[in-house]
C-alpha atoms as a PDB file:
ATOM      1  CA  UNK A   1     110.090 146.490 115.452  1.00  0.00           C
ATOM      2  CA  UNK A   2     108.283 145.747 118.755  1.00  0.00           C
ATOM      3  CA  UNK A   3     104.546 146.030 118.620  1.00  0.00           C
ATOM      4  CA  UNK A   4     104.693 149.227 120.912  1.00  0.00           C
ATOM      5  CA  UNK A   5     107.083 150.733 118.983  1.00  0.00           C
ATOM      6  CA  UNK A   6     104.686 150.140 115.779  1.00  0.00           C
ATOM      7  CA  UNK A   7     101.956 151.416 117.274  1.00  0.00           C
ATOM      8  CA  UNK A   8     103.904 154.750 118.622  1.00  0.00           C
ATOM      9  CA  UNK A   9     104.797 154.965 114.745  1.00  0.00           C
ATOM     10  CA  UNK A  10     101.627 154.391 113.226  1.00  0.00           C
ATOM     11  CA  UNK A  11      99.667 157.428 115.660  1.00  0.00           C
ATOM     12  CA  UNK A  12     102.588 159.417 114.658  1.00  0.00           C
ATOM     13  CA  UNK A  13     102.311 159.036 111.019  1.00  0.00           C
ATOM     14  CA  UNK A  14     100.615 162.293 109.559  1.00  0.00           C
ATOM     15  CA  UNK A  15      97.183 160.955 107.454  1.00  0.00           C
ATOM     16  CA  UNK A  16      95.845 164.723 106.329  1.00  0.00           C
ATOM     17  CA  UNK A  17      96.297 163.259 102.857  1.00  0.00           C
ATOM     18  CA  UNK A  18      94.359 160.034 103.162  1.00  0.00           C
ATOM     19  CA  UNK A  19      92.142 159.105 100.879  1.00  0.00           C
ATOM     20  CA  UNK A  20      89.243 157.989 102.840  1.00  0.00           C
ATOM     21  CA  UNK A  21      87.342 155.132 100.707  1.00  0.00           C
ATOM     22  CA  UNK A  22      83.410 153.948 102.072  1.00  0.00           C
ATOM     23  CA  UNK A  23      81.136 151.569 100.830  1.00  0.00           C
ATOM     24  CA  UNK A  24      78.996 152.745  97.632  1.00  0.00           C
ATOM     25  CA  UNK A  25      75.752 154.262  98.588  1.00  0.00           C
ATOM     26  CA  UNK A  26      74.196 157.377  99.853  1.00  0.00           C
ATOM     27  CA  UNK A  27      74.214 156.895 103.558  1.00  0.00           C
ATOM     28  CA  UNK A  28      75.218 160.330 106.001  1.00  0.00           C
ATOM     29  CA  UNK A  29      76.631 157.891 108.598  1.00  0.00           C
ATOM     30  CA  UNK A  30      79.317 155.794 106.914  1.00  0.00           C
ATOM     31  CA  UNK A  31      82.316 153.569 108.075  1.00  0.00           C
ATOM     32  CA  UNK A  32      85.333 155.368 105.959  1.00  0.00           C
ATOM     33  CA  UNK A  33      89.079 152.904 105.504  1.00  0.00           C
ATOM     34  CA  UNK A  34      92.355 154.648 104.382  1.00  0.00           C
ATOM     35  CA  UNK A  35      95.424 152.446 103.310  1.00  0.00           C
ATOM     36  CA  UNK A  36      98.391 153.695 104.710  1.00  0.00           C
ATOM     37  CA  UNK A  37     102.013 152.902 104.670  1.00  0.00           C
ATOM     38  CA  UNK A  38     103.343 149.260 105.660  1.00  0.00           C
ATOM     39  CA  UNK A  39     100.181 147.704 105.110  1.00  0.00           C
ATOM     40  CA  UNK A  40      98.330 149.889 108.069  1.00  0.00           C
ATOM     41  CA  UNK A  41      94.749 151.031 107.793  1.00  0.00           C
ATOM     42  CA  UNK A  42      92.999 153.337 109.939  1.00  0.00           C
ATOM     43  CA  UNK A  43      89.566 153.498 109.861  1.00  0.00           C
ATOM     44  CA  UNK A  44      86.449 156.529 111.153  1.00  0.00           C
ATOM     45  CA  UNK A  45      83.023 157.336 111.205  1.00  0.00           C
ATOM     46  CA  UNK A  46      81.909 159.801 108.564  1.00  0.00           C
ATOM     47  CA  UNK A  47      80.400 161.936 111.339  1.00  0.00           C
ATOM     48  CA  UNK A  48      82.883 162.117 113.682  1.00  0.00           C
ATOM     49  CA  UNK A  49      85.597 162.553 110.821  1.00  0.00           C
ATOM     50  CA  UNK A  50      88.618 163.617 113.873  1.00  0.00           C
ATOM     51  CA  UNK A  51      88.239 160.522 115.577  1.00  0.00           C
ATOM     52  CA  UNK A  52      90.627 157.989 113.674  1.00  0.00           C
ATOM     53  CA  UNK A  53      91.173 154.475 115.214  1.00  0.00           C
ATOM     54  CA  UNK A  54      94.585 152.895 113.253  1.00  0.00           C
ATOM     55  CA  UNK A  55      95.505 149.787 112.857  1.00  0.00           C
ATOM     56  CA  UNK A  56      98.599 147.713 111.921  1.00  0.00           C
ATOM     57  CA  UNK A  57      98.909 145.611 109.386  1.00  0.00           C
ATOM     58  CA  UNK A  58      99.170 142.255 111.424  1.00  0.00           C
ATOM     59  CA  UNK A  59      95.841 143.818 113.178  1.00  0.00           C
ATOM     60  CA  UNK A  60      94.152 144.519 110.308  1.00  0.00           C
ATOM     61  CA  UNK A  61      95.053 140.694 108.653  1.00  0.00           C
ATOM     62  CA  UNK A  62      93.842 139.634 111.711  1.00  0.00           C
ATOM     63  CA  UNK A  63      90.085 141.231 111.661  1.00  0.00           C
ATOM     64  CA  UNK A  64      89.966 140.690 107.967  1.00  0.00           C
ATOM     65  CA  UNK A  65      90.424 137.001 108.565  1.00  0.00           C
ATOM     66  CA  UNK A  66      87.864 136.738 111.244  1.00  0.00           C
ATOM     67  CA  UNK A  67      85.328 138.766 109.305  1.00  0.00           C
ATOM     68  CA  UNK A  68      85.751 136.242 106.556  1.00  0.00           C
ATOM     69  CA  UNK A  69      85.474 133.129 109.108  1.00  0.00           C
ATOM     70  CA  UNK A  70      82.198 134.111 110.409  1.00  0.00           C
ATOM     71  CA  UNK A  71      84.034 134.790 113.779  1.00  0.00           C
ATOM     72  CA  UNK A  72      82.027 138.234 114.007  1.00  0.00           C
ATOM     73  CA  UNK A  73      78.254 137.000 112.842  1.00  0.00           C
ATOM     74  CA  UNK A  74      74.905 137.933 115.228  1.00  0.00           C
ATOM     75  CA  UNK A  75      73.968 135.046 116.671  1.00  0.00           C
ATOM     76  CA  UNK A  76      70.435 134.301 116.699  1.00  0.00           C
END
């Protein structure tokens, strides 16, 4: 499957029934992760629950990686 054609699936899938994990705590304003099919994730802001950015899996592998290789760190 092309990466377009991915992508045109993955905004088409229907996520009403996600189940929206975040981070334990008791913050208002929260980052919020579903697991979807193939591997995808898409991901929101607990305040602005309609606005839902989706990844593919290859994309989401990706960040993951360079999250874990320091490639996203503050520099000082």
């Amino acid at each position: 499957m092309s990466a377009a054609a991915e992508k045109e699936w993955l905004y088409a899938l229907d996520i009403s029934d996600a189940t929206w994990q975040r981070a334990p705590g008791d913050a208002e304003e929260a980052v919020e992760i579903a697991f979807l099919e193939r591997g995808a994730v898409a991901m929101r802001n607990s305040t602005e629950p309609d606005v839902v950015l989706r990844y593919t899996e290859a994309e989401w592998r990706a960040f993951v990686l360079g999250a874990r290789d320091g490639e996203f760190d503050l520099k000082q």
